[in-house]
Protein backbone atom coordinates (compact mmCIF):
# COMPACT_ATOMS: atom_id res chain seq x y z
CA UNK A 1 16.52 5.31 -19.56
CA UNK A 2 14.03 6.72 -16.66
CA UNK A 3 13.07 2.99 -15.52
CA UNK A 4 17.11 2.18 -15.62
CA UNK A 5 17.74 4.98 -13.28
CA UNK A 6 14.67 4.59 -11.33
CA UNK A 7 15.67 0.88 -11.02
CA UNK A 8 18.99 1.74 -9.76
CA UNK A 9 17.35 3.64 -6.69
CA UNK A 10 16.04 0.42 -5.47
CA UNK A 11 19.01 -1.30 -4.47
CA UNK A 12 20.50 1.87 -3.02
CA UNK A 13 17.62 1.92 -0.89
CA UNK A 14 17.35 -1.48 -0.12
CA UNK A 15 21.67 -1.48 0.65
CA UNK A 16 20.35 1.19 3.77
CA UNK A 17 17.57 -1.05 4.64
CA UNK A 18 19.62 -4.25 5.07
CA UNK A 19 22.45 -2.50 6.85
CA UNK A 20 19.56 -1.32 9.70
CA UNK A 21 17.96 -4.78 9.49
CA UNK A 22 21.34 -6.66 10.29
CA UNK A 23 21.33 -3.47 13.32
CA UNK A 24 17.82 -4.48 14.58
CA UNK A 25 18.36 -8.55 14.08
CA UNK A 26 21.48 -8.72 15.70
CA UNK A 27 21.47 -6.02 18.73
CA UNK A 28 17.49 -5.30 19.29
CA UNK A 29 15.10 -7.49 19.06
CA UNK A 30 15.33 -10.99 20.94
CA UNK A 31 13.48 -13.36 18.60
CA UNK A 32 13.81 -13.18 14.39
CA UNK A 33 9.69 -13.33 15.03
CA UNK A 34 9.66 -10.21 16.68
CA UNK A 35 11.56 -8.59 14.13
CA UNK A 36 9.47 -9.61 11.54
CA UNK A 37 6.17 -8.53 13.29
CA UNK A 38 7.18 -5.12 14.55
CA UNK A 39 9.17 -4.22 11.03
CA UNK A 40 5.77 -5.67 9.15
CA UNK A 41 2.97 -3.61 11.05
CA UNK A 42 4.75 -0.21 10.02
CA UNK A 43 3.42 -1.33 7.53
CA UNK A 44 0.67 0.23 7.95
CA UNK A 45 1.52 3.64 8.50
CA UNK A 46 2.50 4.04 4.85
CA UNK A 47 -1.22 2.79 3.49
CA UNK A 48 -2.58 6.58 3.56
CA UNK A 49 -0.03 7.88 1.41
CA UNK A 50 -0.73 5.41 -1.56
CA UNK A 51 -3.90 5.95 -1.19
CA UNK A 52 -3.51 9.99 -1.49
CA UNK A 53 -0.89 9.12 -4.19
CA UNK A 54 -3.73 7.05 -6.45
CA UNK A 55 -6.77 8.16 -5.16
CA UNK A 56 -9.69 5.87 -5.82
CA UNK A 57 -8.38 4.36 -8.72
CA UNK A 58 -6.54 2.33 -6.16
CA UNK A 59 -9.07 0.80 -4.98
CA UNK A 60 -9.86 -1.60 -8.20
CA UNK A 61 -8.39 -4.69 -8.11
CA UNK A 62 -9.35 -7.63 -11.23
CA UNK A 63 -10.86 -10.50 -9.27
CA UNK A 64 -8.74 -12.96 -10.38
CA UNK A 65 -5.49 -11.26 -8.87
CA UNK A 66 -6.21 -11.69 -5.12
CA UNK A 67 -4.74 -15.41 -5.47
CA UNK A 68 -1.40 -13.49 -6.79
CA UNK A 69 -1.36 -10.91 -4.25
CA UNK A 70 -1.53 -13.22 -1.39
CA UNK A 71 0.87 -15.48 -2.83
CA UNK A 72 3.39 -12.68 -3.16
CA UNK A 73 2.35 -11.07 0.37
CA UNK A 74 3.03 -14.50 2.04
CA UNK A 75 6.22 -15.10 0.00
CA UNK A 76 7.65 -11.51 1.77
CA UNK A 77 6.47 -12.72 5.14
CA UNK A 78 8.11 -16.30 4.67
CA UNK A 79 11.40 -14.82 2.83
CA UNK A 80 12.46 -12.93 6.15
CA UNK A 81 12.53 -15.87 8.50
CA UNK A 82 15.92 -17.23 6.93
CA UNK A 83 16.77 -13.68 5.77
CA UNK A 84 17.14 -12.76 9.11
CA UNK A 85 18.61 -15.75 10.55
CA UNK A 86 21.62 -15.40 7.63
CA UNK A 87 21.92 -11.36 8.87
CA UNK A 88 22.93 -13.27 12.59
CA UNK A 89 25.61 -15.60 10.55
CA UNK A 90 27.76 -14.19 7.90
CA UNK A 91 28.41 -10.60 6.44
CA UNK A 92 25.76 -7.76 5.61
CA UNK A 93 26.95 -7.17 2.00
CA UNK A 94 27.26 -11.29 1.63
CA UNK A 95 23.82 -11.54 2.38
CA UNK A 96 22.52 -8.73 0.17
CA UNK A 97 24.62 -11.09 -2.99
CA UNK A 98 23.55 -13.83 -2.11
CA UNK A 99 19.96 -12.56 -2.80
CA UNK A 100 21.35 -13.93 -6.29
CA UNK A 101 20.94 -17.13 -5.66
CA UNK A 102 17.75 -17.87 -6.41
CA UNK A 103 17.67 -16.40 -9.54
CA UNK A 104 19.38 -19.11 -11.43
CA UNK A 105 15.98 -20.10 -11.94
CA UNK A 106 14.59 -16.83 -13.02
CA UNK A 107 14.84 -17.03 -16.68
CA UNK A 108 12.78 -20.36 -16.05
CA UNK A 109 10.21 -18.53 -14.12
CA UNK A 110 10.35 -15.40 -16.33
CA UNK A 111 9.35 -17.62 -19.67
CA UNK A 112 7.20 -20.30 -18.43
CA UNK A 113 5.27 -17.67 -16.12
CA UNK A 114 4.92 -14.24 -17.61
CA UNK A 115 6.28 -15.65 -21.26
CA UNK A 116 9.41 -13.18 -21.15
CA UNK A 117 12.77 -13.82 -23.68
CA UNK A 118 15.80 -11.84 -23.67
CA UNK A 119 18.58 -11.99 -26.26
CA UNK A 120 21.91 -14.06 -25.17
CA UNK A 121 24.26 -11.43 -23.93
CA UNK A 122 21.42 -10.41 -21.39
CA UNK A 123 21.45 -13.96 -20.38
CA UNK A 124 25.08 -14.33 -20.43
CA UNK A 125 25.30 -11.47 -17.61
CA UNK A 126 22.66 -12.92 -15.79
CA UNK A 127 24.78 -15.86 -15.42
CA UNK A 128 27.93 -13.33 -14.65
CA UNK A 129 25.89 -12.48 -11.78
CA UNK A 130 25.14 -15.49 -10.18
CA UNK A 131 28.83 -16.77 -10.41
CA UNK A 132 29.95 -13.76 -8.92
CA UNK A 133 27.51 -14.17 -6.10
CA UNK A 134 28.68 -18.17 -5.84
CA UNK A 135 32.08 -16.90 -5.46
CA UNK A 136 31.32 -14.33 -2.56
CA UNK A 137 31.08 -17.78 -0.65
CA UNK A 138 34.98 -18.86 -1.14
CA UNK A 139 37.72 -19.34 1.46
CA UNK A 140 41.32 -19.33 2.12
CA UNK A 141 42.45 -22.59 -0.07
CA UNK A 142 39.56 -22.28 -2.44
CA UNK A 143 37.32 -24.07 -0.78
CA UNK A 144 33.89 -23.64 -1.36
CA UNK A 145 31.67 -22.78 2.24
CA UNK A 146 28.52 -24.69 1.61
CA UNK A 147 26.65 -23.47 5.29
CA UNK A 148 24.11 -22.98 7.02
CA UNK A 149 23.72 -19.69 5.97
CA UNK A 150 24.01 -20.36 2.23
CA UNK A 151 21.29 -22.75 2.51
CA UNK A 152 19.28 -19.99 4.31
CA UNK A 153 19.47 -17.45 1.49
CA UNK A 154 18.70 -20.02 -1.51
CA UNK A 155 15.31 -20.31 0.15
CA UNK A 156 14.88 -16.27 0.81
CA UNK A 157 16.44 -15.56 -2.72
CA UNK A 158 13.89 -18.29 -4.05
CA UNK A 159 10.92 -16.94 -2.15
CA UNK A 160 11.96 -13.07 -3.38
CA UNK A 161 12.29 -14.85 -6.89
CA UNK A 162 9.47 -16.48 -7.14
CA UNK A 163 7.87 -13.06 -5.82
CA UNK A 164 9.06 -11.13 -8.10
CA UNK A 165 7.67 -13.39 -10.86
CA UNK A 166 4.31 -13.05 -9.95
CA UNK A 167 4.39 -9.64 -8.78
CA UNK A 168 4.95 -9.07 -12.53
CA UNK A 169 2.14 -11.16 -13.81
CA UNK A 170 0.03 -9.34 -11.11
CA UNK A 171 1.12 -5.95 -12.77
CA UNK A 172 -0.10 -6.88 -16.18
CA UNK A 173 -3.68 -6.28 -14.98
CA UNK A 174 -3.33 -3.44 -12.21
CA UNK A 175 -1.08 -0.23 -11.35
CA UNK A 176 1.55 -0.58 -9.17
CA UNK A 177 0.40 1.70 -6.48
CA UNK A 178 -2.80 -0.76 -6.22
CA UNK A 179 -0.60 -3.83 -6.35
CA UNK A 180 1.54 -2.37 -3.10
CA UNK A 181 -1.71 -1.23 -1.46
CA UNK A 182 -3.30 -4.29 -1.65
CA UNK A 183 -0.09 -6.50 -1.09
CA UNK A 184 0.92 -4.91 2.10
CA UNK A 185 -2.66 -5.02 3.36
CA UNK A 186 -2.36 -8.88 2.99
CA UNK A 187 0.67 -8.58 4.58
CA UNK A 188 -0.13 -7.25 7.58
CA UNK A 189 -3.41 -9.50 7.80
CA UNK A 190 -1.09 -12.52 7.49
CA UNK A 191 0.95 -11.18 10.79
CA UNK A 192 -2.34 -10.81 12.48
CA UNK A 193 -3.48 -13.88 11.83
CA UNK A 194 -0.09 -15.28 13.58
CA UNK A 195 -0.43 -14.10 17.05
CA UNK A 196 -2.90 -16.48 16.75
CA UNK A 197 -0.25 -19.01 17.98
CA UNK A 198 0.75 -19.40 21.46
CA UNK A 199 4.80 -19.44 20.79
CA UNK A 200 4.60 -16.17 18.20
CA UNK A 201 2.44 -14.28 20.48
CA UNK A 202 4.77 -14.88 23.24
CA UNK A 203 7.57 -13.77 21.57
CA UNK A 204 5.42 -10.50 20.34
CA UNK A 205 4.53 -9.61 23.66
CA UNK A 206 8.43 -10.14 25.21
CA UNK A 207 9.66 -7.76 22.50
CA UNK A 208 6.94 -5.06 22.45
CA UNK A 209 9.06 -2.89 25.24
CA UNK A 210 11.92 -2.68 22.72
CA UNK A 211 9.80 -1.61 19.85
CA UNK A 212 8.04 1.32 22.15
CA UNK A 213 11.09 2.27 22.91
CA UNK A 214 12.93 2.83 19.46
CA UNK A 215 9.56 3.22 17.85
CA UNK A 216 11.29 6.47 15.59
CA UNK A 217 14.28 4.61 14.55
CA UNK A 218 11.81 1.70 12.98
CA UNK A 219 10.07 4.20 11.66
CA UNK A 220 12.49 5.00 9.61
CA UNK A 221 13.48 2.16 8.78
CA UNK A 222 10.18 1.91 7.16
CA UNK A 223 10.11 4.94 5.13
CA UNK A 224 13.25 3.73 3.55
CA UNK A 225 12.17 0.27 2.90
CA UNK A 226 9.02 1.75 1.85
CA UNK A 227 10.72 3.75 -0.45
CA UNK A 228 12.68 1.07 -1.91
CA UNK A 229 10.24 -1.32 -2.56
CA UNK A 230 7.88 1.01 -4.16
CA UNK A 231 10.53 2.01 -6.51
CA UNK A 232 11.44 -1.39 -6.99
CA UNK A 233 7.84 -1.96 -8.10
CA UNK A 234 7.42 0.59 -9.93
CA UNK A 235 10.47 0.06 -11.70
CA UNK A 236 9.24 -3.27 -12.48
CA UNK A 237 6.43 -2.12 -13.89
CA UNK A 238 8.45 -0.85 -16.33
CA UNK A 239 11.25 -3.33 -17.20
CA UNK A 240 11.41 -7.32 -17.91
CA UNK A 241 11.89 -8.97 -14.93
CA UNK A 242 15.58 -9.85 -15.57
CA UNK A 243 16.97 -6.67 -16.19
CA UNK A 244 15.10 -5.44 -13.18
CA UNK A 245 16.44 -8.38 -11.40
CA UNK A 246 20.08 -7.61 -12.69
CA UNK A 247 20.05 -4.06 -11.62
CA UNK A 248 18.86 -5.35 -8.43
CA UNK A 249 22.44 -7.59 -7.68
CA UNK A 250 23.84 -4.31 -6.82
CA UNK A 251 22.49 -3.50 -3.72
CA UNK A 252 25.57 -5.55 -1.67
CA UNK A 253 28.06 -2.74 -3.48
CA UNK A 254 26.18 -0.28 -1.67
CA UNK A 255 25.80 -2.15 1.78
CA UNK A 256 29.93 -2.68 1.11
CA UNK A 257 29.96 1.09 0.51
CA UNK A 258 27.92 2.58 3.17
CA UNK A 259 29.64 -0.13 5.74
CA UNK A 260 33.00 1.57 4.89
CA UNK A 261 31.58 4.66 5.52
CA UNK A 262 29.82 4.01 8.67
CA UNK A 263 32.83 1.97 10.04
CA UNK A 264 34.98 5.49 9.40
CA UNK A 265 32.40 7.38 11.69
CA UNK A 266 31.10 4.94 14.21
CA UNK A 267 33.65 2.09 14.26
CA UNK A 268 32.85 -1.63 14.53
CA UNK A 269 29.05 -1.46 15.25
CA UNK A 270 27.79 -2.91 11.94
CA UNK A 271 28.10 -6.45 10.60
CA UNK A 272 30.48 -6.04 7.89
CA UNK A 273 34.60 -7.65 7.50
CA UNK A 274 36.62 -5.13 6.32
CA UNK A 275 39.57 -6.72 6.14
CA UNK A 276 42.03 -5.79 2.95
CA UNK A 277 41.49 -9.38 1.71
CA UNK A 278 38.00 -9.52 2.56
CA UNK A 279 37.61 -6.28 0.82
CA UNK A 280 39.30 -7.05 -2.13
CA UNK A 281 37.79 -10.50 -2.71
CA UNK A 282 34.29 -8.34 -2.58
CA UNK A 283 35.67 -6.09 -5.30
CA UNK A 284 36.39 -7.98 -7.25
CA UNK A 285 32.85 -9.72 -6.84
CA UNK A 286 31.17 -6.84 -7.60
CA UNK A 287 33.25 -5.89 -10.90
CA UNK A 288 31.53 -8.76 -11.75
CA UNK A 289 28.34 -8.14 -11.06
CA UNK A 290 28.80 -4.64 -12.25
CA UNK A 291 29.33 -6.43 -15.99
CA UNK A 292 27.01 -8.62 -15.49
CA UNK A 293 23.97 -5.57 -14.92
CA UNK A 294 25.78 -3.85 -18.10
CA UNK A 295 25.26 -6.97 -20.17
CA UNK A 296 21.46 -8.02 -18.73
CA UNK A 297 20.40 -4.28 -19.51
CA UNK A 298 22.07 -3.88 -22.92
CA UNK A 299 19.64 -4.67 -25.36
């Protein structure tokens, strides 16, 4: 019951983090590069407290993990170049669902990879999920809106997929806290490495007035997307990979949420319809989803 719950912070978390990312992508920086450079290096800043959190314990890592921990630290480099791209294009909390998308391979993945079974109802609302998520994508008429955008998130929710996957195997032989020091190091050495090109470094340079001047509010946009991918990892640490995954689907019924909310105070500064039908349509969505987490985490 304490890994469901801490589970459940992650998407709450990461519902906050996608809201401010759609902020930043759409009215701050100029280039999705920049973005992803300036959000990455912060990084950095969070290094210190792992290591005060795990000590020198955190320093061990097997040998034969480093090929896993740069595949999964490239993997959330490459995910946020579409990500971001599909935050410009269709709705916040559409985005966040679609995230699904690229788990219809999961339970593929999750077997073949890290040898994982579940019993059939879990795998029956895994599937719940997904359709829900499919459906997100209809129209007036029933038509189904195969776009740009769609096409965008199969390849981030595949990337986070396939991520997750072997952020799991990875966990088998380390602690978490070691497995995000380590990851994020890689992370940040793989940005590094890319101002190496002409075109990025351009873009870098263009964009570094308008991260010294809301340095604070990218701050915290880290500490929250610190704090939901450490619980996120820590909660997988402690579940299969498809319940965590399942529990994970909620995180556009918070963006949905916390859009409503902000919409009351600020008005239409966020990247969210919230138009009746629109609204219903997601609702209805996301009783969906809702039965399908019930079902992947019943047991």
């Amino acid at each position: 019951m304490f890994a469901l719950l801490i589970a459940f912070i992650a998407p709450m978390l990461h519902a906050v983090s996608n809201i401010l990312d759609a902020r930043v992508s759409n009215f701050m920086f100029k280039t999705n590069s920049a973005t992803i450079f300036y959000l990455g290096i912060t990084n950095l800043f969070v290094l210190p407290f792992l290591l005060l959190l795990g000590g020198w314990d955190i320093l061990y890592v097997p040998i034969g993990v480093w090929p896993i921990l740069f595949v999964v630290a490239l993997f959330e480099i490459l995910y946020q170049v579409p990500y971001f791209k599909s935050l410009k294009k269709i709705d916040t909390s559409v985005v966040g669902a679609m995230f699904s998308l690229g788990k219809i391979l999961l339970p593929v993945f999750a077997f073949v990879i890290v040898g994982e079974k579940l019993c059939f109802w879990q795998y029956i609302g895994f599937f719940i999920i997904i359709a829900a998520t499919l459906f997100l994508n209809l129209k007036r008429g029933v038509t189904f809106q195969i776009n740009f955008a769609f096409y965008l998130m199969f390849i981030a929710s595949l990337m986070i997929t396939l991520s997750t996957i072997f952020s799991k195997k990875a966990l088998f032989e380390m602690n978490w806290l070691s497995f995000c020091f380590y990851y994020t190091i890689l992370s940040d050495v793989i940005l590094f490495l890319a101002l190496l090109h002409p075109k990025f470094l351009k873009n870098i340079k263009k964009d570094f007035k308008v991260f010294k001047n809301n340095f604070l509010l990218l701050m915290l946009m880290e500490v929250v997307d610190r704090a939901a991918v450490l619980t996120g990892i820590f909660a997988l640490s402690l579940l299969p990979v498809m319940v965590r995954a399942g529990i994970s689907s909620t995180t556009p019924i918070f963006v949905l949420f916390y859009s409503f909310v902000l919409y009351k105070i600020f008005g239409s500064k966020f990247k969210e319809d919230l138009h009746s039908d629109e609204i219903l349509k997601k609702i209805v969505c996301f009783f969906f989803i809702i039965l399908g987490v019930v079902l992947t985490v019943y047991e």
